[in-house]
C-alpha atoms as a PDB file:
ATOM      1  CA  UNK A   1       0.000   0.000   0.000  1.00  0.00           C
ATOM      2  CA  UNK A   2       1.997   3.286  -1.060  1.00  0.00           C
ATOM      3  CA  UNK A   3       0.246   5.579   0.842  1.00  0.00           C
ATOM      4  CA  UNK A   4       2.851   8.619   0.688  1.00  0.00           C
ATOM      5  CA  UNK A   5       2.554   8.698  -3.478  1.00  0.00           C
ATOM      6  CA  UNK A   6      -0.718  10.344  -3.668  1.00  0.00           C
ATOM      7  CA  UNK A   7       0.983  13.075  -0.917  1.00  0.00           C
ATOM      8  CA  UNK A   8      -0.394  16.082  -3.220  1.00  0.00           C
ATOM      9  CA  UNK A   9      -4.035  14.420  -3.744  1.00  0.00           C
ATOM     10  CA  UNK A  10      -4.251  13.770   0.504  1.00  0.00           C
ATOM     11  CA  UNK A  11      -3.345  17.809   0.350  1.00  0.00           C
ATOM     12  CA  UNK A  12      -5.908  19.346  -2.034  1.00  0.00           C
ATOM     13  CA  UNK A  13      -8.640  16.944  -0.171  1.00  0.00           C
ATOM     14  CA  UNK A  14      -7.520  19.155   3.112  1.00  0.00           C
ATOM     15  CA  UNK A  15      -6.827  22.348   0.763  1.00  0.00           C
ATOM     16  CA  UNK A  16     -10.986  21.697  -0.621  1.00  0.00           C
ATOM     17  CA  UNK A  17     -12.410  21.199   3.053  1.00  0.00           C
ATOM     18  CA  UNK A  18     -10.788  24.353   5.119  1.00  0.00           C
ATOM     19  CA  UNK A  19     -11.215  26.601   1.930  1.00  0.00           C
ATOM     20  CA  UNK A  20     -14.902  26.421   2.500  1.00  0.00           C
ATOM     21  CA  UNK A  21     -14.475  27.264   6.512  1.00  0.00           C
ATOM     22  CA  UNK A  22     -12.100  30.253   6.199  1.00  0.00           C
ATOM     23  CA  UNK A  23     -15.307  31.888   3.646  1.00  0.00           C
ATOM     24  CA  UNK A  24     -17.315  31.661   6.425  1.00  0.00           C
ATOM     25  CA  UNK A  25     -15.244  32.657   9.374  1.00  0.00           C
ATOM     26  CA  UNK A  26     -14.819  35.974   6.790  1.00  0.00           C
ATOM     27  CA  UNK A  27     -18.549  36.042   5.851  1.00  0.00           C
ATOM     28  CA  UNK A  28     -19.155  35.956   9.670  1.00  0.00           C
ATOM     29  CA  UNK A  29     -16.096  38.632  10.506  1.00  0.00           C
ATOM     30  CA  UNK A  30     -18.075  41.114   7.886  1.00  0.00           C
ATOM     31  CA  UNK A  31     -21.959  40.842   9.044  1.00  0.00           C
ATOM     32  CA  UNK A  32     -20.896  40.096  12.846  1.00  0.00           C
ATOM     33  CA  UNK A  33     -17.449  41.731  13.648  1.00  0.00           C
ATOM     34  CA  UNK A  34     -16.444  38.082  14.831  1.00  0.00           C
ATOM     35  CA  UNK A  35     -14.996  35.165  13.368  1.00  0.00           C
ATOM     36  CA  UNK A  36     -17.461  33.037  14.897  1.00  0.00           C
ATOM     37  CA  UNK A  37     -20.358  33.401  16.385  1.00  0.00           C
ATOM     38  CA  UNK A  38     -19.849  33.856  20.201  1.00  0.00           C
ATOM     39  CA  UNK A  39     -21.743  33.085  22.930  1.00  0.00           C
ATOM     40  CA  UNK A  40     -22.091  34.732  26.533  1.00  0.00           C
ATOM     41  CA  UNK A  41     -18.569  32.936  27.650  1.00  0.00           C
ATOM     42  CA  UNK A  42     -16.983  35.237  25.149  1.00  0.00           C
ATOM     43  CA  UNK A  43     -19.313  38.263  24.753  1.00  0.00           C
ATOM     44  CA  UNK A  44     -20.628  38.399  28.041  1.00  0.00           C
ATOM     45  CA  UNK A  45     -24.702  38.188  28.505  1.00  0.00           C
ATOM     46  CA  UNK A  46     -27.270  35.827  30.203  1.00  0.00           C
ATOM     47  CA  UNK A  47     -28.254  32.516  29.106  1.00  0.00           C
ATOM     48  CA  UNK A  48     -31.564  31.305  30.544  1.00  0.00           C
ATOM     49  CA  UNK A  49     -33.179  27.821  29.105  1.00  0.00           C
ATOM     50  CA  UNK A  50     -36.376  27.079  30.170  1.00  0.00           C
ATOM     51  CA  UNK A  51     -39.119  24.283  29.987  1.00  0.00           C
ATOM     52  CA  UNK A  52     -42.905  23.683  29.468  1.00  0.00           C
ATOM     53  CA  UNK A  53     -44.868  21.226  31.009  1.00  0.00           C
ATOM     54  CA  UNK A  54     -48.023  21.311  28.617  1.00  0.00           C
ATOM     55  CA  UNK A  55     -48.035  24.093  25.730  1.00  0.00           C
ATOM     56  CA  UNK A  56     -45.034  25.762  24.948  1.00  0.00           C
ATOM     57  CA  UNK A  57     -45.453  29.771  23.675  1.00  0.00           C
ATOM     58  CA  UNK A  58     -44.609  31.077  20.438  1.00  0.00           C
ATOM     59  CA  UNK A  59     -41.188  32.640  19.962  1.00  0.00           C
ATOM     60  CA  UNK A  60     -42.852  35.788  19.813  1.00  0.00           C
ATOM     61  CA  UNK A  61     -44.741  35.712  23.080  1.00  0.00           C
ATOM     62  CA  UNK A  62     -41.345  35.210  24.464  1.00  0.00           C
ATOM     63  CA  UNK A  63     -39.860  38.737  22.990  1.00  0.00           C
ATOM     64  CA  UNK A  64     -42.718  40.262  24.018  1.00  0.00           C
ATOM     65  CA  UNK A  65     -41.809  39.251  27.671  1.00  0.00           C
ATOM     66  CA  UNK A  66     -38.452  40.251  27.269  1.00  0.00           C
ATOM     67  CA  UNK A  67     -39.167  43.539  25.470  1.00  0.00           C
ATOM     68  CA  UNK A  68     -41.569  44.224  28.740  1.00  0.00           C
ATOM     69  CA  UNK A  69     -39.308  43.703  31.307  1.00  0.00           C
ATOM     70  CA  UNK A  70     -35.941  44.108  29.757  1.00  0.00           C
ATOM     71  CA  UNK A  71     -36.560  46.333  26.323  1.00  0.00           C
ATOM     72  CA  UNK A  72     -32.420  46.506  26.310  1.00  0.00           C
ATOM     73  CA  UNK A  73     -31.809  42.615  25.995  1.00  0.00           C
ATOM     74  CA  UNK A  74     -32.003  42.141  22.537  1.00  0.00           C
ATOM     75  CA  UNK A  75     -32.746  38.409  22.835  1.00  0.00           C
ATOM     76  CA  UNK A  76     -32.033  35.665  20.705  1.00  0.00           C
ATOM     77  CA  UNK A  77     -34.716  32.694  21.121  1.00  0.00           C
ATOM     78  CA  UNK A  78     -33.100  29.182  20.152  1.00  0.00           C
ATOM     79  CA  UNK A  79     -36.102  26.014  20.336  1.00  0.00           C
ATOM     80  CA  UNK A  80     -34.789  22.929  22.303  1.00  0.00           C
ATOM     81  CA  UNK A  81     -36.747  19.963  21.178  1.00  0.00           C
ATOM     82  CA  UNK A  82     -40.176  20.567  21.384  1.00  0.00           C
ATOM     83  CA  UNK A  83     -41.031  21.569  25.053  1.00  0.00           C
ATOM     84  CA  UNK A  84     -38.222  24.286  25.822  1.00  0.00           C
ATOM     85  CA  UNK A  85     -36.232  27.320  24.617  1.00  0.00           C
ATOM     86  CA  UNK A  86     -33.017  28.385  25.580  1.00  0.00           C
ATOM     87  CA  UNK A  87     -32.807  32.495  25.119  1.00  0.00           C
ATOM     88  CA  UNK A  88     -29.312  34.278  25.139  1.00  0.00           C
ATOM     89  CA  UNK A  89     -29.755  37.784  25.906  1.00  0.00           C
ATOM     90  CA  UNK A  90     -27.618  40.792  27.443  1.00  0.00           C
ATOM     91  CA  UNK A  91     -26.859  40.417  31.155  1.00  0.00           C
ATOM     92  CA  UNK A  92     -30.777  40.231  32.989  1.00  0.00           C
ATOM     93  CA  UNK A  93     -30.795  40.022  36.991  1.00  0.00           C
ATOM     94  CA  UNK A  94     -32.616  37.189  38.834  1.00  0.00           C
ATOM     95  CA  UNK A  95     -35.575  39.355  39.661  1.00  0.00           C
ATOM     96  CA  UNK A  96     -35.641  40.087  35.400  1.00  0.00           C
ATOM     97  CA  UNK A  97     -35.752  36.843  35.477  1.00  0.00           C
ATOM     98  CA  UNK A  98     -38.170  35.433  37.340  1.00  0.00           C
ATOM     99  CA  UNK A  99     -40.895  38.055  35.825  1.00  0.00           C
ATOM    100  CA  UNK A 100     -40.455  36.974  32.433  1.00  0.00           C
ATOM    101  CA  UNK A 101     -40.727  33.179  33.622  1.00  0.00           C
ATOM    102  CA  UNK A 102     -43.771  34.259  35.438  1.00  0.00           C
ATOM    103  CA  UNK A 103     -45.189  35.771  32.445  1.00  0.00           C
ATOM    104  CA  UNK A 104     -44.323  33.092  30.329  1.00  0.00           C
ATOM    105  CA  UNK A 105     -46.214  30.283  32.429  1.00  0.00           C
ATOM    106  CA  UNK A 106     -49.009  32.737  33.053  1.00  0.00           C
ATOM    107  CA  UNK A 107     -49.395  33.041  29.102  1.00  0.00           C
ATOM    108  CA  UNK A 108     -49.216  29.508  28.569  1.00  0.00           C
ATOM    109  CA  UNK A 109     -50.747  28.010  30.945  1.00  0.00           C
ATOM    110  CA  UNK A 110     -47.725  25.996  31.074  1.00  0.00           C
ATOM    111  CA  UNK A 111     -45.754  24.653  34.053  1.00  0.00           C
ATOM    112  CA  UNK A 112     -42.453  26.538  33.401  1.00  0.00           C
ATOM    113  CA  UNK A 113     -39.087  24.980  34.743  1.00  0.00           C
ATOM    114  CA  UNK A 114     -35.814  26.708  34.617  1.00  0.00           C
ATOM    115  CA  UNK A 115     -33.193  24.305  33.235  1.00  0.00           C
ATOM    116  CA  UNK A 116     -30.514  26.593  33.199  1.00  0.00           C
ATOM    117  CA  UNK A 117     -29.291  30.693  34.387  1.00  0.00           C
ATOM    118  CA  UNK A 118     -26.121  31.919  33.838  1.00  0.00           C
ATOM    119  CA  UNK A 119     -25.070  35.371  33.519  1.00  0.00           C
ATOM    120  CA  UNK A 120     -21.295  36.461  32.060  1.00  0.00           C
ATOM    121  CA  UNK A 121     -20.105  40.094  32.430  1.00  0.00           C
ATOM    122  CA  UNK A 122     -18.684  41.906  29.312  1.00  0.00           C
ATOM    123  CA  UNK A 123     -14.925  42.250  30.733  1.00  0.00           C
ATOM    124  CA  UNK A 124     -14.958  38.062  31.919  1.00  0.00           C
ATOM    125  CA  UNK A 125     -15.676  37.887  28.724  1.00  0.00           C
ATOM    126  CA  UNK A 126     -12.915  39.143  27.475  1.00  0.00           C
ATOM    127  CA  UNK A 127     -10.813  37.576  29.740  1.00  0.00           C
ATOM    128  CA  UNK A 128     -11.806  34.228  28.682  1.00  0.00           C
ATOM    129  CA  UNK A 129     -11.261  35.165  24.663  1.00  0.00           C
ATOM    130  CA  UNK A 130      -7.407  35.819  25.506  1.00  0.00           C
ATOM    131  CA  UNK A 131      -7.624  32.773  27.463  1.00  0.00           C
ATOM    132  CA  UNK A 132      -8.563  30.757  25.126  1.00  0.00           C
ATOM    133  CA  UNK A 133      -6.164  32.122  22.732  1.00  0.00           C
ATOM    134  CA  UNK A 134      -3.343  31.729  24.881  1.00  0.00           C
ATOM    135  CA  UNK A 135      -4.248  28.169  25.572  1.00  0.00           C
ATOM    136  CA  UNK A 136      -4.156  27.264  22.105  1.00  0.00           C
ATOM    137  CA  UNK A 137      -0.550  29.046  21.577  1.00  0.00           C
ATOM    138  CA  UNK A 138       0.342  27.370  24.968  1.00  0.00           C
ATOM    139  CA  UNK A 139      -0.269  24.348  23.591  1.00  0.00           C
ATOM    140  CA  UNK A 140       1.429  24.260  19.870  1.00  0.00           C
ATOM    141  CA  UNK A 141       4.667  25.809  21.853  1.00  0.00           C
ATOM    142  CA  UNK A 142       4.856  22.772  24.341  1.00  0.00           C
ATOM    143  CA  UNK A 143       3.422  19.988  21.533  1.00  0.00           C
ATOM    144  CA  UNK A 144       6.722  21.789  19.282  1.00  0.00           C
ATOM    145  CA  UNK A 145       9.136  21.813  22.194  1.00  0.00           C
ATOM    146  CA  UNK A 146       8.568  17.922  23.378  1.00  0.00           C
ATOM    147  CA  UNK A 147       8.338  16.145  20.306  1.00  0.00           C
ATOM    148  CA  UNK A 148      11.443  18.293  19.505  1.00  0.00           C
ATOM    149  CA  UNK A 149      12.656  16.843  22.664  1.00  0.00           C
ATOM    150  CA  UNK A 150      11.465  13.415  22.382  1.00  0.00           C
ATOM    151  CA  UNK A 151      13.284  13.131  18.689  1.00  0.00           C
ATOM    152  CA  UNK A 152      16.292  14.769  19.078  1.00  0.00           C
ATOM    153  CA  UNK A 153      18.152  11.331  18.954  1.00  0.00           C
ATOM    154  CA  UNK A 154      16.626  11.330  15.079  1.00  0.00           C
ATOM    155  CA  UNK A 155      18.472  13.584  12.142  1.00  0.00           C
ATOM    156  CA  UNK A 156      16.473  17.054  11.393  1.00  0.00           C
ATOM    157  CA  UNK A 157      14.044  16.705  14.698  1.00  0.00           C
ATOM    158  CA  UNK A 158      12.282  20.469  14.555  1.00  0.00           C
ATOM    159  CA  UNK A 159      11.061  18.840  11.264  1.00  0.00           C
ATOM    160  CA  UNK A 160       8.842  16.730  13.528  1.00  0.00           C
ATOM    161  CA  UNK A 161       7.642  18.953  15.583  1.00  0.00           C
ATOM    162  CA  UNK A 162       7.036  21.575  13.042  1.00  0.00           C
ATOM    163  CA  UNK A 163       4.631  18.601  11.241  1.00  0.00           C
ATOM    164  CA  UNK A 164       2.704  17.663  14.059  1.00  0.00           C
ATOM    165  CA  UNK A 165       1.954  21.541  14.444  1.00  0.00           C
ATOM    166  CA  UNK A 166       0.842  22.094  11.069  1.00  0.00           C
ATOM    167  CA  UNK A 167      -1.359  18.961  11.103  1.00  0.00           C
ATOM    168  CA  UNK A 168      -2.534  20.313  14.417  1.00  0.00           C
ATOM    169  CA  UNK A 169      -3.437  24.186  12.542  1.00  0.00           C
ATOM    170  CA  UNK A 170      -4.847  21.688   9.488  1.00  0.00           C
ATOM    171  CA  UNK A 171      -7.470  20.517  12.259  1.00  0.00           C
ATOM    172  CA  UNK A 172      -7.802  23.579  14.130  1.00  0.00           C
ATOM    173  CA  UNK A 173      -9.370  25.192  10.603  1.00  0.00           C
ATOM    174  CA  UNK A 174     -10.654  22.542  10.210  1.00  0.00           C
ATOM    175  CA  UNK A 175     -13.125  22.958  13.514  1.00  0.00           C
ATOM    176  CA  UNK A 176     -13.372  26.595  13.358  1.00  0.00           C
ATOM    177  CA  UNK A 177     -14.751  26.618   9.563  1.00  0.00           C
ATOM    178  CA  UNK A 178     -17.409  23.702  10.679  1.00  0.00           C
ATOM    179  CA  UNK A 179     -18.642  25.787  13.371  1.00  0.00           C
ATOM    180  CA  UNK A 180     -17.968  28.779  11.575  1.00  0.00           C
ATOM    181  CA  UNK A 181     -20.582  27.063   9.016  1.00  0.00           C
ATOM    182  CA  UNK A 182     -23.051  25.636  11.505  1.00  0.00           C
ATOM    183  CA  UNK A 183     -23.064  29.143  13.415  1.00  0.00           C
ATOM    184  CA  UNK A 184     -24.081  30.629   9.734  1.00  0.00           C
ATOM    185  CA  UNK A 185     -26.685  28.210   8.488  1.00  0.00           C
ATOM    186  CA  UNK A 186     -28.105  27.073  12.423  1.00  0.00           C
ATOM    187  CA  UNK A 187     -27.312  29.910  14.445  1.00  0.00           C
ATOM    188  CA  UNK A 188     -24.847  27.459  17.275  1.00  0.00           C
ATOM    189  CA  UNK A 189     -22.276  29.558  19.119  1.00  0.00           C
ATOM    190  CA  UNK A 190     -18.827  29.023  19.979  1.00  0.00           C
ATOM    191  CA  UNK A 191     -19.145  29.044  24.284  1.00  0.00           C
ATOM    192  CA  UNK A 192     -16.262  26.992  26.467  1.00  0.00           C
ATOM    193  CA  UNK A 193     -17.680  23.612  26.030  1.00  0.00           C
ATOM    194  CA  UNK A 194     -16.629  24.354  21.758  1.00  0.00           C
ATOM    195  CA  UNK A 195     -13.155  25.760  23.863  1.00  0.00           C
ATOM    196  CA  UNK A 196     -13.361  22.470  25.897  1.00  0.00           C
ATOM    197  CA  UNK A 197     -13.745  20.215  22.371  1.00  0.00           C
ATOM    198  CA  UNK A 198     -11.171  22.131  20.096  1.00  0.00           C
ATOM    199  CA  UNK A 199      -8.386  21.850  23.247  1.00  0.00           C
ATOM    200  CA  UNK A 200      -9.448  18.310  23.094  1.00  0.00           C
ATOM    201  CA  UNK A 201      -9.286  17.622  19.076  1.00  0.00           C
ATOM    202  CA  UNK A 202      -5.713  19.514  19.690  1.00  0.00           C
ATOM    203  CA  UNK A 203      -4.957  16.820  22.188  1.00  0.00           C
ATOM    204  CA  UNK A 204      -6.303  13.575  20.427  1.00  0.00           C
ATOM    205  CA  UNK A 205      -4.263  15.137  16.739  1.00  0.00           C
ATOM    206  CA  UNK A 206      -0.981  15.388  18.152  1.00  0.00           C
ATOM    207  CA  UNK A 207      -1.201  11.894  20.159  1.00  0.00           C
ATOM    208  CA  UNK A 208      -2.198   9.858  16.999  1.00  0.00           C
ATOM    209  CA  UNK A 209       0.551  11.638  15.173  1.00  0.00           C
ATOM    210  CA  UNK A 210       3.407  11.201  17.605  1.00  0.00           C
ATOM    211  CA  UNK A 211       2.335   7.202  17.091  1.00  0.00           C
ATOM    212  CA  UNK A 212       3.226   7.556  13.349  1.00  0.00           C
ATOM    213  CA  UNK A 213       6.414   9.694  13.966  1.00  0.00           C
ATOM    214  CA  UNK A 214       7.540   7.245  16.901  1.00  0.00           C
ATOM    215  CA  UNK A 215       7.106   4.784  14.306  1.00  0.00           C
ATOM    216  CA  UNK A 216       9.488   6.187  12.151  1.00  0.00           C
ATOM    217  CA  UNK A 217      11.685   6.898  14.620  1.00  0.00           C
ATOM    218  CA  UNK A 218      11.839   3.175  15.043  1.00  0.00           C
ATOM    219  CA  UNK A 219      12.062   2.226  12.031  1.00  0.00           C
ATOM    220  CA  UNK A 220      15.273   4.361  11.110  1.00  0.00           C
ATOM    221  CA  UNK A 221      17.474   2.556  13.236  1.00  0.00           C
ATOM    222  CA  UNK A 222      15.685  -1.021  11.779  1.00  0.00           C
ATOM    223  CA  UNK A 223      15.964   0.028   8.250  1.00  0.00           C
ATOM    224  CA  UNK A 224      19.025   2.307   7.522  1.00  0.00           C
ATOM    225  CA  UNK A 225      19.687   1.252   4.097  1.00  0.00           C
ATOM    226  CA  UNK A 226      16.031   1.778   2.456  1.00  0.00           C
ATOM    227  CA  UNK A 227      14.663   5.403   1.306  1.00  0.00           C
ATOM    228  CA  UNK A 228      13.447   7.842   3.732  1.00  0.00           C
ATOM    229  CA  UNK A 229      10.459   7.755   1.199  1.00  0.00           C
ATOM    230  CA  UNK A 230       9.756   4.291   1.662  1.00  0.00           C
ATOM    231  CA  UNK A 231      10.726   4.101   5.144  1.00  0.00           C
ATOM    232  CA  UNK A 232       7.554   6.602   6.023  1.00  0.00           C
ATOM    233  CA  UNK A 233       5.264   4.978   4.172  1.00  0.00           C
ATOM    234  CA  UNK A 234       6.539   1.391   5.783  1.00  0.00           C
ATOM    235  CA  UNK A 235       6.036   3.162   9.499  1.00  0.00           C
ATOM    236  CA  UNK A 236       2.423   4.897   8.553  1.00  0.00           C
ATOM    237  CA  UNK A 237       1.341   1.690   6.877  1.00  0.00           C
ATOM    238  CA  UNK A 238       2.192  -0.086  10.443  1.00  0.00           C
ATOM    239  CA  UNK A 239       0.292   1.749  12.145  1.00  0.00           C
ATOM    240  CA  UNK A 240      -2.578   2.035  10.072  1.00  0.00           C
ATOM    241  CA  UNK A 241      -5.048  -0.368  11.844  1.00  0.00           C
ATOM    242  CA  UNK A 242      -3.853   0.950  15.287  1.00  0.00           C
ATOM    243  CA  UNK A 243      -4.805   4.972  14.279  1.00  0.00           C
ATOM    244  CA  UNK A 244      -8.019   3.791  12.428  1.00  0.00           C
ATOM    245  CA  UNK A 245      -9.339   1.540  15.112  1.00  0.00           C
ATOM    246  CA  UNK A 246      -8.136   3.354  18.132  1.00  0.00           C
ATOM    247  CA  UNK A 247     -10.201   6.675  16.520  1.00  0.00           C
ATOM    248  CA  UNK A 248     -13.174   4.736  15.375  1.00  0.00           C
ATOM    249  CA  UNK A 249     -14.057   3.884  18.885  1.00  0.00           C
ATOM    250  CA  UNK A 250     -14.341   6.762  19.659  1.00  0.00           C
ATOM    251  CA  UNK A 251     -15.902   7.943  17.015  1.00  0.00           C
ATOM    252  CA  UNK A 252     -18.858   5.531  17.342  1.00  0.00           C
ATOM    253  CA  UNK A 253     -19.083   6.352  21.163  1.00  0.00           C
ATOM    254  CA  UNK A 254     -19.576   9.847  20.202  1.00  0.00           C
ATOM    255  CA  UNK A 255     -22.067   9.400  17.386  1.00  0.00           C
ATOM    256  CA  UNK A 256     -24.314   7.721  19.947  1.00  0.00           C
ATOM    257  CA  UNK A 257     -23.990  10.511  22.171  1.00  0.00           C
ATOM    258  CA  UNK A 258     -24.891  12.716  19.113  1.00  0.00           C
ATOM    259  CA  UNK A 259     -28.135  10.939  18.452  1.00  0.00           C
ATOM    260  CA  UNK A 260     -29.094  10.468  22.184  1.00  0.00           C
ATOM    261  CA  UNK A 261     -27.181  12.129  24.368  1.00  0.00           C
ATOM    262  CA  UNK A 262     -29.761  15.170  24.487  1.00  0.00           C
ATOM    263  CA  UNK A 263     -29.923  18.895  23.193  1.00  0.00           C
ATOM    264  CA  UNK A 264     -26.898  20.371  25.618  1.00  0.00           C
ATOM    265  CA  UNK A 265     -24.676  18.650  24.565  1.00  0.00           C
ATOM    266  CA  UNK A 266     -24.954  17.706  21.138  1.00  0.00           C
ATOM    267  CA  UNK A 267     -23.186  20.837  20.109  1.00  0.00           C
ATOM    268  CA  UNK A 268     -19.713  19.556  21.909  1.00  0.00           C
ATOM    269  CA  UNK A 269     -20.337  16.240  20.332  1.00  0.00           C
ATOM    270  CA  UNK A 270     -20.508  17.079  16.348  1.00  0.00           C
ATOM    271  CA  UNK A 271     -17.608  19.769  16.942  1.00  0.00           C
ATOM    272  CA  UNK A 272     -15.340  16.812  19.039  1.00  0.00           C
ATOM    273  CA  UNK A 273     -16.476  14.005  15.960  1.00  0.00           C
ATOM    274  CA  UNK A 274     -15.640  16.537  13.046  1.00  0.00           C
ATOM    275  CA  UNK A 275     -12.181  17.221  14.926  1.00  0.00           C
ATOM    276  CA  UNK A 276     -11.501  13.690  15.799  1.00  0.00           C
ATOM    277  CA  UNK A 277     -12.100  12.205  11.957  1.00  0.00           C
ATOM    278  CA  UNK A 278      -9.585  15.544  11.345  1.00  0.00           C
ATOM    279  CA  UNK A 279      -6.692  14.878  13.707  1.00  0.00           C
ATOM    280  CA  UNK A 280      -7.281  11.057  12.473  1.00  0.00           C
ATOM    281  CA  UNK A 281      -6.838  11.792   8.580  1.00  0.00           C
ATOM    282  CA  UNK A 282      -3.942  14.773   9.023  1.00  0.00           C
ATOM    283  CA  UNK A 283      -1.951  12.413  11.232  1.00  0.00           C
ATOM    284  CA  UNK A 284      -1.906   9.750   8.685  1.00  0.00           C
ATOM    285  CA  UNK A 285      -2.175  12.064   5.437  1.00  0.00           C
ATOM    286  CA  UNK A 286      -0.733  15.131   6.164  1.00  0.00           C
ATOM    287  CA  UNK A 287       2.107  15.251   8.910  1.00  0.00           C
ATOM    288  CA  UNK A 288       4.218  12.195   7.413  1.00  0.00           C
ATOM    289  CA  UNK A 289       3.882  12.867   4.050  1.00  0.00           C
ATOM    290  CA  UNK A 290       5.006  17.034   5.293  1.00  0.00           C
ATOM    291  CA  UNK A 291       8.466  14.879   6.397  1.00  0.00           C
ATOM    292  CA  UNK A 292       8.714  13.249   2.916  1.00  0.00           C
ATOM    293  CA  UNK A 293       7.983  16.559   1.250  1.00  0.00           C
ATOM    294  CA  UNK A 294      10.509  17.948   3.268  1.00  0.00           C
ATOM    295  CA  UNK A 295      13.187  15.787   3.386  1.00  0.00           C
ATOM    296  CA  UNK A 296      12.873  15.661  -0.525  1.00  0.00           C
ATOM    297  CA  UNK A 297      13.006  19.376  -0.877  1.00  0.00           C
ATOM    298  CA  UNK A 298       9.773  18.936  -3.449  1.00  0.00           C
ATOM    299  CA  UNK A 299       8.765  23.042  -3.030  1.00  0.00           C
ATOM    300  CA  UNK A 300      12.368  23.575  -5.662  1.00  0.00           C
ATOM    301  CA  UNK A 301      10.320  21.861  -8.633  1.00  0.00           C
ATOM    302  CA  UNK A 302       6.778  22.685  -7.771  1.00  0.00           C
ATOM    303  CA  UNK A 303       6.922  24.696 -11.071  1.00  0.00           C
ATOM    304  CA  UNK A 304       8.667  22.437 -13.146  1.00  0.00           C
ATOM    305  CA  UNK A 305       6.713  18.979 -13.238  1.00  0.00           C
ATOM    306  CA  UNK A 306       3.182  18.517 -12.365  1.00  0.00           C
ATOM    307  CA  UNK A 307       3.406  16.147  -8.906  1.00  0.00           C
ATOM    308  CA  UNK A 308       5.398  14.718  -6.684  1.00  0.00           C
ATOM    309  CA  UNK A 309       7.275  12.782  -9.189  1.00  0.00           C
ATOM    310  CA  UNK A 310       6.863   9.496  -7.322  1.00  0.00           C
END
C-alpha cells in the first residue's frame, strides 16, 4: 500500500475542506465583527433555558416578555426539542428573570421549569477570549518543544515537531470553519464547552501523530539502508489499523452521544467528531507525508513537473 505517493491528492482533499471554513469565518467577521459566532462565555450576557410542562409559547410571546421587562436585551430565542427554549440575551438580573418566567407560564398556561441561568459580564468575557487564545498558543509551543525533545536522537528533529503543528493548525481550521458554518446556516455559538472540544481535538491530533512519527523513529534505526520515502510509508502503513481503530471507537461512542445524548450537549459532540475524523486523517495524510515533502526538498520543482514525481 503506497500511501505517501498520492501526498499532493491527501493535500488538495484538506486544501478543498478548510477553503470552504475560512469563507465563512470571513462572511461571519463582515456581518458580525467576529470570526465566529460567540456566545455569553466570550461576549458576556445571560443565558436562561427554560421548559414547558403542557403548551409551549410562540417565539414571539417570548420577545414580548423580554421587550416588557428588559426592552435593552435584545434576545435571541433558540427552540430545544419541542417543550423548551433556551434564550441568550444581554446580562438580565434574577428578579428580570423570574418576571419573564412568570409571564411566560401565566401566558401559557404551562408549568415553566428553569433548566438553566447563567449570567457572564462583558470584561470576563474578554478575559476568557485571551484565554482561550493563549491556551491554544500554549499548547502548539509545548506539543513543538517535546516532540522536539522526544526526537532529538533522530536527524532534522524540529522537522517533527514543526509537522505535528501544522497537522494540528490543518485541524484547528478545520473545527473553526465547521462551526464557523453551523453558526451561519443554524445559528450554534462558539461558548467553552466548543473551547473544551477544540483543546481536546488539539490533544487527540498530536497523540495519533506522535504514534506515526515514533514509528518512524523506530524504524530508522531497523531500516538504515532503504529510502526515507519508503521508510515513512513502511512506518504509517504499520500503524494504520492501530490509528483507524483506536479513533473509530471513539468515534462511534460519540455518534451515539450525538443521536441520544440530548440537546446540551450535542453541540460539543458534532464539533469533538468533526475534529476527531480531522486529527485522524492529518496524522496519517498530512504530517508524514510534510516529512517526505521535506526531506525531498519537493517546493524547488513545484513549477517544473506537475506532482510529486513518485
Amino acid at each position: 500500500m503506497n500511501i505517501i505517493k498520492n501526498r499532493y491528492l491527501y493535500f488538495l482533499i484538506s486544501l478543498l475542506v478548510i477553503i470552504p471554513g475560512i469563507v465563512f469565518l470571513v462572511v461571519n467577521w463582515v456581518e458580525n465583527k467576529a470570526p465566529l459566532p460567540l456566545g455569553i462565555d466570550f461576549t458576556g450576557g445571560s443565558l436562561l433555558e427554560v421548559q414547558f410542562t403542557g403548551v409551549r409559547p410562540a417565539a414571539d410571546e417570548v420577545q414580548s416578555a423580554y421587550s416588557e421587562f428588559a426592552p435593552e436585551a435584545d434576545p435571541v430565542i433558540q427552540p430545544l426539542g419541542n417543550d423548551a427554549y433556551a434564550i441568550r440575551s444581554r446580562t438580565i438580573d434574577d428578579a428580570t428573570k423570574g418576571e419573564i418566567v412568570a409571564v411566560l407560564g401565566a401566558g401559557s398556561g404551562s408549568k415553566v421549569t428553569v433548566l438553566t441561568f447563567s449570567s457572564v459580564s462583558a470584561s470576563v468575557g474578554a478575559e476568557v477570549t485571551s484565554a482561550a487564545g493563549f491556551a491554544i498558543l500554549a499548547a502548539a509551543v509545548f506539543i513543538l518543544g517535546y516532540i522536539w525533545y522526544a526526537f532529538r536522537g533522530v536527524e532534522h528533529a524540529p522537522r517533527y515537531g514543526t509537522a505535528a503543528i501544522l497537522a494540528m493548525l490543518h485541524d484547528v481550521f478545520v473545527v473553526l470553519g465547521v462551526e464557523a458554518m453551523l453558526g451561519y446556516f443554524l445559528g450554534w455559538e462558539a461558548d467553552a464547552l466548543f473551547l473544551t472540544a477544540l483543546l481536546t481535538v488539539i490533544g487527540f491530533s498530536v497523540h495519533d501523530t506522535i504514534v506515526v512519527f515514533d514509528r518512524i523513529r523506530e524504524n530508522s534505526h531497523i531500516y538504515r539502508r532503504i529510502g526515507y520515502e519508503i521508510l515513512v510509508n513502511h512506518s504509517i502503513v504499520q500503524t494504520l489499523d492501530r490509528s483507524i481503530n483506536t479513533q473509530l471507537t471513539v468515534m462511534f461512542t460519540l455518534f451515539a452521544l450525538a443521536l441520544f445524548g440530548g440537546e446540551s450537549i450535542r453541540h460539543f459532540v458534532i464539533i469533538l467528531l468533526v475534529g476527531i475524523f480531522s486529527g485522524t486523517y492529518s496524522s496519517i495524510f498530512n504530517a508524514s507525508p510534510l516529512l517526505v515533502v521535506w526531506e525531498n526538498r519537493e517546493w524547488a520543482t513545484w513549477f517544473r513537473r506537475g506532482g510529486s514525481g513518485v
